[in-house]
C-alpha atoms as a PDB file:
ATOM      1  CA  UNK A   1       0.931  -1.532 -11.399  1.00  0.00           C
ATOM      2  CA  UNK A   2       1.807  -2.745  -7.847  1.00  0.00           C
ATOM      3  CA  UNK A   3       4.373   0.277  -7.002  1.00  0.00           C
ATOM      4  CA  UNK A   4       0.984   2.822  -8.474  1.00  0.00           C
ATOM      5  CA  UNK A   5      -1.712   1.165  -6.089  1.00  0.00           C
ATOM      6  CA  UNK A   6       0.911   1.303  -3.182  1.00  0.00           C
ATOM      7  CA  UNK A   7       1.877   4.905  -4.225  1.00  0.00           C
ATOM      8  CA  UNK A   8      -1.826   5.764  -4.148  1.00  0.00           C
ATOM      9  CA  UNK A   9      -2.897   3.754  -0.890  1.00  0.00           C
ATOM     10  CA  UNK A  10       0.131   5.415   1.331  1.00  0.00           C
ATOM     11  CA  UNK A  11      -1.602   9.494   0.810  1.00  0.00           C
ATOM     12  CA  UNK A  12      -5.443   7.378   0.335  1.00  0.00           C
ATOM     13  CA  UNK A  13      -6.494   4.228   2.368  1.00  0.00           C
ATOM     14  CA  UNK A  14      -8.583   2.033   0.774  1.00  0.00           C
ATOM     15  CA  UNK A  15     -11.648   3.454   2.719  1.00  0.00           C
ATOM     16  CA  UNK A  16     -10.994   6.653   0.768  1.00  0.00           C
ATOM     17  CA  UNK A  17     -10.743   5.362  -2.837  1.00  0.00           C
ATOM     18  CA  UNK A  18     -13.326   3.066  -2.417  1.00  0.00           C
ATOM     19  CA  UNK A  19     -15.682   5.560  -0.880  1.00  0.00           C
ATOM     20  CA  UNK A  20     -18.063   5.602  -4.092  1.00  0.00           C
ATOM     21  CA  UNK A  21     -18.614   2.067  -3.875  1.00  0.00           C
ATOM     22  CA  UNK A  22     -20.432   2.251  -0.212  1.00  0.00           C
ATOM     23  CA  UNK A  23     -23.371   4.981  -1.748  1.00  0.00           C
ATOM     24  CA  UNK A  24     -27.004   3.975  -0.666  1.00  0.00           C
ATOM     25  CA  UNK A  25     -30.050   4.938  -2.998  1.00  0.00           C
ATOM     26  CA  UNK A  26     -30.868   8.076  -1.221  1.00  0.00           C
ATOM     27  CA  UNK A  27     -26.780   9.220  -1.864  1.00  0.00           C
ATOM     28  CA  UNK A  28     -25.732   9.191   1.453  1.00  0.00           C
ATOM     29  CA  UNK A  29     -22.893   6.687   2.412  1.00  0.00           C
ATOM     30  CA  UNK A  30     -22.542   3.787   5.205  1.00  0.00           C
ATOM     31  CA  UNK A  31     -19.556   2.629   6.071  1.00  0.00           C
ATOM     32  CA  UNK A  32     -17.892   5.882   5.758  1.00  0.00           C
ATOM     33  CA  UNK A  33     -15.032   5.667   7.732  1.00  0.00           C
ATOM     34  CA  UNK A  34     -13.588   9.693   7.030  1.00  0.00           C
ATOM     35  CA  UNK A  35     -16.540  10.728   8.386  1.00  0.00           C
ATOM     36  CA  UNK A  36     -16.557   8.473  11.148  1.00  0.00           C
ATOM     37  CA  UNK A  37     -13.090  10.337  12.437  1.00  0.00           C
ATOM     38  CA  UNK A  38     -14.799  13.612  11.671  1.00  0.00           C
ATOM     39  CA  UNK A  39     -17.585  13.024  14.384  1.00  0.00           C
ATOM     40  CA  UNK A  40     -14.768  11.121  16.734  1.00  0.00           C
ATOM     41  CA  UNK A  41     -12.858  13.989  16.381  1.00  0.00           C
ATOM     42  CA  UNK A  42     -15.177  16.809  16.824  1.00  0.00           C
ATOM     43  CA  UNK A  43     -16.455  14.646  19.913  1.00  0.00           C
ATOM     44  CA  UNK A  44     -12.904  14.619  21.570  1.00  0.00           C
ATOM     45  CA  UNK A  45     -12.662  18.628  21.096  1.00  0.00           C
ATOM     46  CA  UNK A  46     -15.880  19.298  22.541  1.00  0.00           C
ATOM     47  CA  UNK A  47     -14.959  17.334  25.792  1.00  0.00           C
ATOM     48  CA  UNK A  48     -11.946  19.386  26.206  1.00  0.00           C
ATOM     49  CA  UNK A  49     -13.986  22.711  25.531  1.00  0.00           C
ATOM     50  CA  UNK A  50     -17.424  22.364  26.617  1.00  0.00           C
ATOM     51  CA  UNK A  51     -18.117  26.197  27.321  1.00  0.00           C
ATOM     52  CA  UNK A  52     -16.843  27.221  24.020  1.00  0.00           C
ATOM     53  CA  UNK A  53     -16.986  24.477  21.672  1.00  0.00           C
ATOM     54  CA  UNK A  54     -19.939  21.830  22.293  1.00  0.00           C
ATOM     55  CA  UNK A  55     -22.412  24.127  20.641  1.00  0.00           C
ATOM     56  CA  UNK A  56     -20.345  25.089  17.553  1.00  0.00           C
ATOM     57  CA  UNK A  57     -19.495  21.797  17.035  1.00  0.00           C
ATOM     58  CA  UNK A  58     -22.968  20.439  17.403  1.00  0.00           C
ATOM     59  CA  UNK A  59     -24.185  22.747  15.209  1.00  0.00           C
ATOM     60  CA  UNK A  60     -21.609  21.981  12.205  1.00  0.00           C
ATOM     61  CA  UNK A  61     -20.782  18.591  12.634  1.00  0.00           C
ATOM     62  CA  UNK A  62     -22.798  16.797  15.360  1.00  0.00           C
ATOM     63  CA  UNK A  63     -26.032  17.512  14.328  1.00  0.00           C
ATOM     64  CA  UNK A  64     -25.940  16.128  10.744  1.00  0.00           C
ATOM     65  CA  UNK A  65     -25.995  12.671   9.447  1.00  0.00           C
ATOM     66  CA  UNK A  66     -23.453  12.883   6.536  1.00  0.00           C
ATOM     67  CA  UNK A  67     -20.076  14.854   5.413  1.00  0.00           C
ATOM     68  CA  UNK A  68     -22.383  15.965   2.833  1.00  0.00           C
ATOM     69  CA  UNK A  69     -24.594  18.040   4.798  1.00  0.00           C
ATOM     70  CA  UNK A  70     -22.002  19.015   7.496  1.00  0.00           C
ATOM     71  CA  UNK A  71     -19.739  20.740   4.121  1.00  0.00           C
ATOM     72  CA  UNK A  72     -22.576  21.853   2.724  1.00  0.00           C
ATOM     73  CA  UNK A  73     -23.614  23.449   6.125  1.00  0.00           C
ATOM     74  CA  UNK A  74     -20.492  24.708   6.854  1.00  0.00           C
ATOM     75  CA  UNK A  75     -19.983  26.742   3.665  1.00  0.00           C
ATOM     76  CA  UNK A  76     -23.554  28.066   3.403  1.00  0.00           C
ATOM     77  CA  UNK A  77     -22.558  29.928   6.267  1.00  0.00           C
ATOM     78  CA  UNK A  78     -19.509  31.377   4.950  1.00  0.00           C
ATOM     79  CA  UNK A  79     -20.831  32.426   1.879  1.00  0.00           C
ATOM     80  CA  UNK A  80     -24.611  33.458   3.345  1.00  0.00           C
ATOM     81  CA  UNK A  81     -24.890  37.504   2.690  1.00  0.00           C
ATOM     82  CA  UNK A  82     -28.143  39.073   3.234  1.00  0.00           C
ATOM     83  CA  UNK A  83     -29.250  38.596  -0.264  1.00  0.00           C
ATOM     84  CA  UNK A  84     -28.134  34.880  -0.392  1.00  0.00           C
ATOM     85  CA  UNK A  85     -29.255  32.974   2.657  1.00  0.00           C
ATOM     86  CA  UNK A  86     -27.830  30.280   4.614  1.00  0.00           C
ATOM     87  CA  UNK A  87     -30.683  27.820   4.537  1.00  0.00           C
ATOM     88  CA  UNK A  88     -31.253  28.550   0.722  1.00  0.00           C
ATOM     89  CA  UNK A  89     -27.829  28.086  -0.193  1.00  0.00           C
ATOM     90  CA  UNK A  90     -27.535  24.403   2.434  1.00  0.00           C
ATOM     91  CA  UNK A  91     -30.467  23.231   0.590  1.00  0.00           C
ATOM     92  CA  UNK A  92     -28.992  24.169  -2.841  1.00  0.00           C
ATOM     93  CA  UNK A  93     -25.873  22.433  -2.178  1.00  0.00           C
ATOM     94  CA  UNK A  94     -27.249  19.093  -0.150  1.00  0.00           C
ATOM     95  CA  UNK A  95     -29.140  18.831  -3.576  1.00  0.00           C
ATOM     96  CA  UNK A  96     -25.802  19.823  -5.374  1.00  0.00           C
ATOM     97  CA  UNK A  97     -23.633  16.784  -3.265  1.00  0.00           C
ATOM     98  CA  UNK A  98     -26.460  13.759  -2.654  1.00  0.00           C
ATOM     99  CA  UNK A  99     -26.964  13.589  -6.013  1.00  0.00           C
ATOM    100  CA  UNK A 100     -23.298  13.960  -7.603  1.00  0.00           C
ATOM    101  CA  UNK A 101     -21.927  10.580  -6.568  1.00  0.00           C
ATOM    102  CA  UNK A 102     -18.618  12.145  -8.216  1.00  0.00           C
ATOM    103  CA  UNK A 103     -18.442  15.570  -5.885  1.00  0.00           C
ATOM    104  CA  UNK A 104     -19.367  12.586  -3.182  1.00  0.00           C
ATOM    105  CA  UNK A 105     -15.766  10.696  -3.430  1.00  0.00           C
ATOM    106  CA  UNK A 106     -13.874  14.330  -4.361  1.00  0.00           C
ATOM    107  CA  UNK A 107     -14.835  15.649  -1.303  1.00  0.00           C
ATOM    108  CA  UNK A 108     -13.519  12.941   0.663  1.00  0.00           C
ATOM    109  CA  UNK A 109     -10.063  12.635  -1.108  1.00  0.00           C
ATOM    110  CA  UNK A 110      -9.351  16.021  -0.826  1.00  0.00           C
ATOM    111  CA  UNK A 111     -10.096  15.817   2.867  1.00  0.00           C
ATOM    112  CA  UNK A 112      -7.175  13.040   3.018  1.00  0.00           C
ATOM    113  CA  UNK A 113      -5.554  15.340   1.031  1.00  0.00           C
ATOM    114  CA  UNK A 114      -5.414  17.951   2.889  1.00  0.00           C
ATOM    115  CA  UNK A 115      -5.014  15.994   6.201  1.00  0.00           C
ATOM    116  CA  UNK A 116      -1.572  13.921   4.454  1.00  0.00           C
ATOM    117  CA  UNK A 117      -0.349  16.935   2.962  1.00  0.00           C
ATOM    118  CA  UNK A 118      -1.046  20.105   4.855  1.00  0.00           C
ATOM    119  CA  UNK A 119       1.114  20.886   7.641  1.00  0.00           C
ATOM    120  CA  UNK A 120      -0.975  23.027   9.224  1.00  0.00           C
ATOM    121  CA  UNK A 121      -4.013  20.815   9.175  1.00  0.00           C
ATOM    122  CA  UNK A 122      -3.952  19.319  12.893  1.00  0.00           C
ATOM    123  CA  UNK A 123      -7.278  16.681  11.720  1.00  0.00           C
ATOM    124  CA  UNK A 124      -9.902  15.848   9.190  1.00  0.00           C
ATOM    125  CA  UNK A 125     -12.326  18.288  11.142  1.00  0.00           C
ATOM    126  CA  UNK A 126     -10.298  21.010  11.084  1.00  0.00           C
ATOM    127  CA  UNK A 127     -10.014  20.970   7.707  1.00  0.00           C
ATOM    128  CA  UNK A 128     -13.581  20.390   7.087  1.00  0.00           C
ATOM    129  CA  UNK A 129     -14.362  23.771   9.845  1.00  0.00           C
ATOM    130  CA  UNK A 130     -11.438  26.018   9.617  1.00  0.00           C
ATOM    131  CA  UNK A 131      -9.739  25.671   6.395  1.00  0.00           C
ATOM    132  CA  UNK A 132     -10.824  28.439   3.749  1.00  0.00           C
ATOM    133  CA  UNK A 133      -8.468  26.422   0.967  1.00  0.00           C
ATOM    134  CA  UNK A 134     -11.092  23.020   1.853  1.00  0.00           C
ATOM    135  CA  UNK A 135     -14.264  25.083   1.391  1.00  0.00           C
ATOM    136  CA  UNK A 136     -13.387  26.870  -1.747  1.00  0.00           C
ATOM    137  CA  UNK A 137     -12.525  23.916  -3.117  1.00  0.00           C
ATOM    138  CA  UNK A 138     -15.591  22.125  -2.223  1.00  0.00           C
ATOM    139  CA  UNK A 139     -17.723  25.574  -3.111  1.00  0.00           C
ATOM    140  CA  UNK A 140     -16.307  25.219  -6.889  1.00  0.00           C
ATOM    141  CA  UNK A 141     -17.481  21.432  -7.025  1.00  0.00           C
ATOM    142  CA  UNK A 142     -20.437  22.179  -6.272  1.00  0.00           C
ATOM    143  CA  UNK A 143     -20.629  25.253  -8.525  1.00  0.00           C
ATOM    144  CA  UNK A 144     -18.963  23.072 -11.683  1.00  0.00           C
ATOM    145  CA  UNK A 145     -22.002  20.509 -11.151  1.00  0.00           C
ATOM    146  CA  UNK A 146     -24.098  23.464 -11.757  1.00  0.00           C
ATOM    147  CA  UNK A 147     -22.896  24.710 -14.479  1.00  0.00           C
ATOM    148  CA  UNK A 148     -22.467  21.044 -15.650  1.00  0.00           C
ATOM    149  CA  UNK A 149     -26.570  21.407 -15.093  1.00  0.00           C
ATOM    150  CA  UNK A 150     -27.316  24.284 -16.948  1.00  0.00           C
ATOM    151  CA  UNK A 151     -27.521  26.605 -13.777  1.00  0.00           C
ATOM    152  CA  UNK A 152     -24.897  28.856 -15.284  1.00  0.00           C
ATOM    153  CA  UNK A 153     -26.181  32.174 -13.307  1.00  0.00           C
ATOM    154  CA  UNK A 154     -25.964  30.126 -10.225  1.00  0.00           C
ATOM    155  CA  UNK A 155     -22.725  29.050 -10.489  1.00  0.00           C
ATOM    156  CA  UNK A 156     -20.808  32.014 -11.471  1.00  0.00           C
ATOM    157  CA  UNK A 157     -22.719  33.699  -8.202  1.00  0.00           C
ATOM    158  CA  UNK A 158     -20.839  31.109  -6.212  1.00  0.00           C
ATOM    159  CA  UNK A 159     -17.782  32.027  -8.054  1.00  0.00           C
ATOM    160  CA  UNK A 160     -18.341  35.606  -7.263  1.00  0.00           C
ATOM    161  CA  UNK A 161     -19.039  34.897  -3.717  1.00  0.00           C
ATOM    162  CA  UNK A 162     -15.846  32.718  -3.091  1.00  0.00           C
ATOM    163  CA  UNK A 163     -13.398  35.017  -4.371  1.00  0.00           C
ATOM    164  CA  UNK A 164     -14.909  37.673  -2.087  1.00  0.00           C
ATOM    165  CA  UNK A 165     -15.053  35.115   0.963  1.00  0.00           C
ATOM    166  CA  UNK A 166     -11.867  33.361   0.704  1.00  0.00           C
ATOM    167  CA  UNK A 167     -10.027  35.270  -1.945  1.00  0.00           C
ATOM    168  CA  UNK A 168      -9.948  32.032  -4.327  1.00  0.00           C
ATOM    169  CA  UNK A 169     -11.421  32.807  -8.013  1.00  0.00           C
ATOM    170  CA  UNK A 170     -11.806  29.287 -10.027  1.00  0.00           C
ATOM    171  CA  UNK A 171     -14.239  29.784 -12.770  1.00  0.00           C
ATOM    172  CA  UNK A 172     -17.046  26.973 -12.320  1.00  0.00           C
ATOM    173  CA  UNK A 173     -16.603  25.386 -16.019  1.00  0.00           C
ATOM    174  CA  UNK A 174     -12.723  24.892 -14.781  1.00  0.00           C
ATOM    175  CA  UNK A 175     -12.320  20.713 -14.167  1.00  0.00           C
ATOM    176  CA  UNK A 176     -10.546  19.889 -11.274  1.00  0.00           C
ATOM    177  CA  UNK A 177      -9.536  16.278 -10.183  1.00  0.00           C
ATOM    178  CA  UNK A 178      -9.874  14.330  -6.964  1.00  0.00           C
ATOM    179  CA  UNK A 179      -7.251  14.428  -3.600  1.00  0.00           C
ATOM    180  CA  UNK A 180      -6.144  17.936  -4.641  1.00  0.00           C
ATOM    181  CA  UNK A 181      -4.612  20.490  -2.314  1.00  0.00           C
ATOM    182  CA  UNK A 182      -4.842  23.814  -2.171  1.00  0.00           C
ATOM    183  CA  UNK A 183      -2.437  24.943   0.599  1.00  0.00           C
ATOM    184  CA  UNK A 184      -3.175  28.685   2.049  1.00  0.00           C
ATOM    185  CA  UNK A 185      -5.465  28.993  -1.187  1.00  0.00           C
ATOM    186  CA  UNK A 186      -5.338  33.102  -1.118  1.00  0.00           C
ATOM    187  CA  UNK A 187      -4.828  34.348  -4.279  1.00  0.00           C
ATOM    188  CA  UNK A 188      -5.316  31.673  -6.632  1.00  0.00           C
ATOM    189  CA  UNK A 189      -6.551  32.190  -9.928  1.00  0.00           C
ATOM    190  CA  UNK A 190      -8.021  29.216 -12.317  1.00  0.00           C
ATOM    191  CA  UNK A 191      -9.400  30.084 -15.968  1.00  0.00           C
ATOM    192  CA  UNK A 192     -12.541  28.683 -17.359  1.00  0.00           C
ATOM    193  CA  UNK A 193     -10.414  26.340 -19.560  1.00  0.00           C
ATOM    194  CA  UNK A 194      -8.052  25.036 -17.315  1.00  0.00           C
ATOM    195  CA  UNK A 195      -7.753  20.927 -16.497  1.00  0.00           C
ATOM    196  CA  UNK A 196      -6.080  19.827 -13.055  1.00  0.00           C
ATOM    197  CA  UNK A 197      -5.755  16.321 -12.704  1.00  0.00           C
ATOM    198  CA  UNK A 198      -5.539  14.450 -10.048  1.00  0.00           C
ATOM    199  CA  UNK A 199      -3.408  14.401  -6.811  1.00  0.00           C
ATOM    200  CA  UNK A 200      -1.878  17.995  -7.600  1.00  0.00           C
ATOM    201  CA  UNK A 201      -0.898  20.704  -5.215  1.00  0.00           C
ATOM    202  CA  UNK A 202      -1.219  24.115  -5.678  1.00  0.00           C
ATOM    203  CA  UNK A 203       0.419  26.465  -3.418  1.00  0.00           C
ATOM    204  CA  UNK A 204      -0.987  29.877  -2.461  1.00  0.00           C
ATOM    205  CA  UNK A 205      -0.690  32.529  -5.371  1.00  0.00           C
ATOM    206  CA  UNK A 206      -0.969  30.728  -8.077  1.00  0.00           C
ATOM    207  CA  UNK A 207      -2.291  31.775 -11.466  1.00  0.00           C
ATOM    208  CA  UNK A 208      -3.298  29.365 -14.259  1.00  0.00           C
ATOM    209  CA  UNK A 209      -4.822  31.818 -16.670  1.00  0.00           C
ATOM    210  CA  UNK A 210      -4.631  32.830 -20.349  1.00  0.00           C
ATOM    211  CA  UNK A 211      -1.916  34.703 -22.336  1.00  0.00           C
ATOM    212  CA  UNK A 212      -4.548  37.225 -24.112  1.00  0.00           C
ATOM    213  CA  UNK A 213      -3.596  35.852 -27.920  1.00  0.00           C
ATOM    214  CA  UNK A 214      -5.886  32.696 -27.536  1.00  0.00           C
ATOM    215  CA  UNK A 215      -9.713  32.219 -27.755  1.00  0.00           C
ATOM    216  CA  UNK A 216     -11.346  28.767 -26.570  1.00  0.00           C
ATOM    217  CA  UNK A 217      -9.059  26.460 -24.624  1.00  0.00           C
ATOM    218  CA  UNK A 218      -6.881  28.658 -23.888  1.00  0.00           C
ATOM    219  CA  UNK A 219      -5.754  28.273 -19.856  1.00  0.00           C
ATOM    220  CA  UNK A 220      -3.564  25.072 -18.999  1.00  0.00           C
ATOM    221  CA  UNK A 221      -3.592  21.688 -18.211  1.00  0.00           C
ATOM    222  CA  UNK A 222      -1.752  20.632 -15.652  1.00  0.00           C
ATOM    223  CA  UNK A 223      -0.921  16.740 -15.401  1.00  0.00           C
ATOM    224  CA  UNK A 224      -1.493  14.376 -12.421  1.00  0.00           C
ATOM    225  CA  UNK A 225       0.587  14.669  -9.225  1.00  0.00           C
ATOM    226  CA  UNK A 226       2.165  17.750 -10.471  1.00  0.00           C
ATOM    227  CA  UNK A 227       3.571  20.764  -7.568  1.00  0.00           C
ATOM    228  CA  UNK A 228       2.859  24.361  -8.341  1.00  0.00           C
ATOM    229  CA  UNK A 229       4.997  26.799  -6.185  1.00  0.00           C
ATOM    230  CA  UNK A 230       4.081  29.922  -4.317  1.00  0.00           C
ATOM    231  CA  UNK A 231       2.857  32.212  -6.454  1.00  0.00           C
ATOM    232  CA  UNK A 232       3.856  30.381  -9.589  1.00  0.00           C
ATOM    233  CA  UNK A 233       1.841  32.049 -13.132  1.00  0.00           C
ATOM    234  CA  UNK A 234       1.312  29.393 -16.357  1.00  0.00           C
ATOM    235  CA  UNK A 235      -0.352  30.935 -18.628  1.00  0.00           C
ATOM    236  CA  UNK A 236      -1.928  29.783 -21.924  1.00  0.00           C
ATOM    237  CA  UNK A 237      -3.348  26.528 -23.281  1.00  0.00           C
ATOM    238  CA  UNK A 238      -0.059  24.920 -22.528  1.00  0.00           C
ATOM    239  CA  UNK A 239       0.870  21.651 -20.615  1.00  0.00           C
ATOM    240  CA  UNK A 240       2.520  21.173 -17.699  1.00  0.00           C
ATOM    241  CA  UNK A 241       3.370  17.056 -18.004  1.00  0.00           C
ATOM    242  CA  UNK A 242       2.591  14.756 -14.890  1.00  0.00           C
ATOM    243  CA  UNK A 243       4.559  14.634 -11.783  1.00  0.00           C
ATOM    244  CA  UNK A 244       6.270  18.139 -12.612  1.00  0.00           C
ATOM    245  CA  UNK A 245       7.239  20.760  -9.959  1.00  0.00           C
ATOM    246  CA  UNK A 246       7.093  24.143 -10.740  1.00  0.00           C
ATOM    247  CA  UNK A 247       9.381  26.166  -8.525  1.00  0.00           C
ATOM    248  CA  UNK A 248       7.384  29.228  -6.525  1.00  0.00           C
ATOM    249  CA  UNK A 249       7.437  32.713  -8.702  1.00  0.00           C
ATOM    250  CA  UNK A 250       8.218  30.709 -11.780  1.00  0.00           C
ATOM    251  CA  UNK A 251       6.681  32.023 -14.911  1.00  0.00           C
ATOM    252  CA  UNK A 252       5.641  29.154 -17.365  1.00  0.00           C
ATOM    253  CA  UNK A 253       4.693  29.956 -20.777  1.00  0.00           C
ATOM    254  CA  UNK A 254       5.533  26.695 -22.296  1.00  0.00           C
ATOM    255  CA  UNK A 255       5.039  23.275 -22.192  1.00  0.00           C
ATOM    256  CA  UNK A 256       6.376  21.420 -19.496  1.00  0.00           C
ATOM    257  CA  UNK A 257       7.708  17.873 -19.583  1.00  0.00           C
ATOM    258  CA  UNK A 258       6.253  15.064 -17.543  1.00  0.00           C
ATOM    259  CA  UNK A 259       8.545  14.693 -14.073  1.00  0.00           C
ATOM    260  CA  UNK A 260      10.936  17.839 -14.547  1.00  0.00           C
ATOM    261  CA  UNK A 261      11.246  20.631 -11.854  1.00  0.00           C
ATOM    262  CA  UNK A 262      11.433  24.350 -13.919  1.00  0.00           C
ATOM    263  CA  UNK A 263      12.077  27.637 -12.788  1.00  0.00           C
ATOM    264  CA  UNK A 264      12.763  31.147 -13.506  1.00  0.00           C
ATOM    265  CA  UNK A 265      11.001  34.148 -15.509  1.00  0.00           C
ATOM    266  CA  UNK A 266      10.707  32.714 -18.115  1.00  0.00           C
ATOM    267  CA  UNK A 267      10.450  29.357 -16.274  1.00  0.00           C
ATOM    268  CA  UNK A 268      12.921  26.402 -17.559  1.00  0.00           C
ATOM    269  CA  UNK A 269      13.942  22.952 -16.653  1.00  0.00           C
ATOM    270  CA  UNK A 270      16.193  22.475 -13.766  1.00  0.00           C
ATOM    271  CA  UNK A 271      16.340  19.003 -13.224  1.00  0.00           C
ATOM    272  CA  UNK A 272      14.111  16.006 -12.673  1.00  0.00           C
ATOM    273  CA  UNK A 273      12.102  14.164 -10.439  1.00  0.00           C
ATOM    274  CA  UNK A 274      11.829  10.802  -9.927  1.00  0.00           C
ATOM    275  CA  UNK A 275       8.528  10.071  -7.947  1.00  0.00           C
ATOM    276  CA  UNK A 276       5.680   9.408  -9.928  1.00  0.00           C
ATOM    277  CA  UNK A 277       3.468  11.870  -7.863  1.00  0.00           C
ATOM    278  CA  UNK A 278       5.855  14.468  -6.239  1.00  0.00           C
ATOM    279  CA  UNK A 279       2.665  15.624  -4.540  1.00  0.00           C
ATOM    280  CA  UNK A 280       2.045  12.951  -2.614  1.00  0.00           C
ATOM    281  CA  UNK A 281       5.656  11.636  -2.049  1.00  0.00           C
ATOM    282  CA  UNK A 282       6.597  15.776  -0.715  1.00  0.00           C
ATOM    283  CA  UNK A 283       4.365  15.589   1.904  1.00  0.00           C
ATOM    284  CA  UNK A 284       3.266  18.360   4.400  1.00  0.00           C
ATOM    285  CA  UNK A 285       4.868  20.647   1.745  1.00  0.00           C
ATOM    286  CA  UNK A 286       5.381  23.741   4.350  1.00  0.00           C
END
């Protein structure tokens, strides 16, 4: 139990885990120490580019009181077309994130996610701004609570939108765990049935769809702390086991034992690993 909570606090300090302890009744948080370092940071770039920067950054970060409503500003205007409108989709998902204590903490791990694991990411804030994997991730959160509500129509029109945005389709009823990263993010594919758990990577490409002979769950399940390759395809209600690595343009068809590394077409074990959560312990993964 000791080597698992030091394991976990190494990719996620304690202010991260513990984020959904520190709610207040109206949802927002105090004490929030990731978005603390969001506003420090975006503070420090706007010194260094006044002329350019100060009034982007004021307007996506500086000016709210919350991650919540700086993500939820930021990908309202991403996804804003002229029949779907910026303010009417910030309002939508402010109501979506205040009031989803569990969308609340995900964002935040996957922000430390992204900032421990991505190479490219230079800070917290530019993950939240620039980085199209972040938002589509945060977009399907927001468009699983909906469906979760009943707002089926709603969802699947953020579903729509994000593929066509950032070239990411994850169908909203898909479940998707917290401190996951999506790294590049174009091209991914995730089936209505499909279960991520927590602490997994996913590299740009992959597919986690169905095999065309199943009906109902019928898309895969892929354990905690698990690595999926570049371009990687698992396909079918099958599962991949926790703390597996599947190598990049490895076709899985098959269940997948917890901590082995596969590849090939079709994919098959190649070895093991012995880190509990490859993910995290294989960090900044390119």
């Amino acid at each position: 139990m000791g080597d698992d909570c030091r394991s976990s606090e190494k990719a996620f300090p304690v202010y991260a885990v513990g984020v959904s302890d520190l709610e207040t009744n109206s949802g927002a948080m105090t004490g929030d120490l990731i978005w603390d370092s969001v506003r420090e940071e975006a503070k420090s770039e706007a010194e260094k580019e006044p002329a350019v920067l100060s009034s982007f950054l004021y307007a996506t970060i500086l000016s709210h009181d919350s991650l919540e409503r700086a993500i939820s500003f930021v990908i309202a205007n991403h996804l804003q077309n002229p029949t779907l409108l910026a303010p009417q989709l910030f309002d939508i998902f402010c109501g979506v994130i205040l009031h989803d204590p569990e969308v609340q903490r995900s964002i935040r791990l996957d922000l430390q996610a992204f900032k421990d694991r991505d190479r490219s990411c230079l800070s917290y804030c530019s993950a939240l701004l620039y980085l199209k994997a972040y938002h589509s991730l945060q977009t399907h959160r927001i468009a699983h609570s909906l469906w979760n509500q009943g707002r089926r129509v709603l969802a699947l029109a953020l579903q729509s939108r994000t593929s066509e945005v950032f070239g990411v389709d994850i169908h909203p009823a898909a479940k998707i765990g917290e401190g996951i990263l999506l790294d590049g993010a174009t091209g991914i594919v995730i089936g209505e049935t499909a279960v991520i758990g927590n602490r997994v990577s996913l590299m740009q490409g992959v597919t986690l769809g169905g095999n065309g002979k199943e009906v109902g769950e019928r898309h895969p399940k892929i354990g905690e702390g698990a690595v999926i390759g570049v371009g990687a395809t698992i396909l079918g209600n099958i599962i991949i086991g926790e703390g597996a690595i599947i190598a990049a343009g490895s076709l899985v068809l098959k269940d997948i034992p917890p901590h082995s590394m596969v590849a090939g077409i079709p994919a098959k074990v190649i070895g093991y690993v012995e880190d509990k959560d490859p993910s995290l312990t294989t960090m900044k993964l390119t």
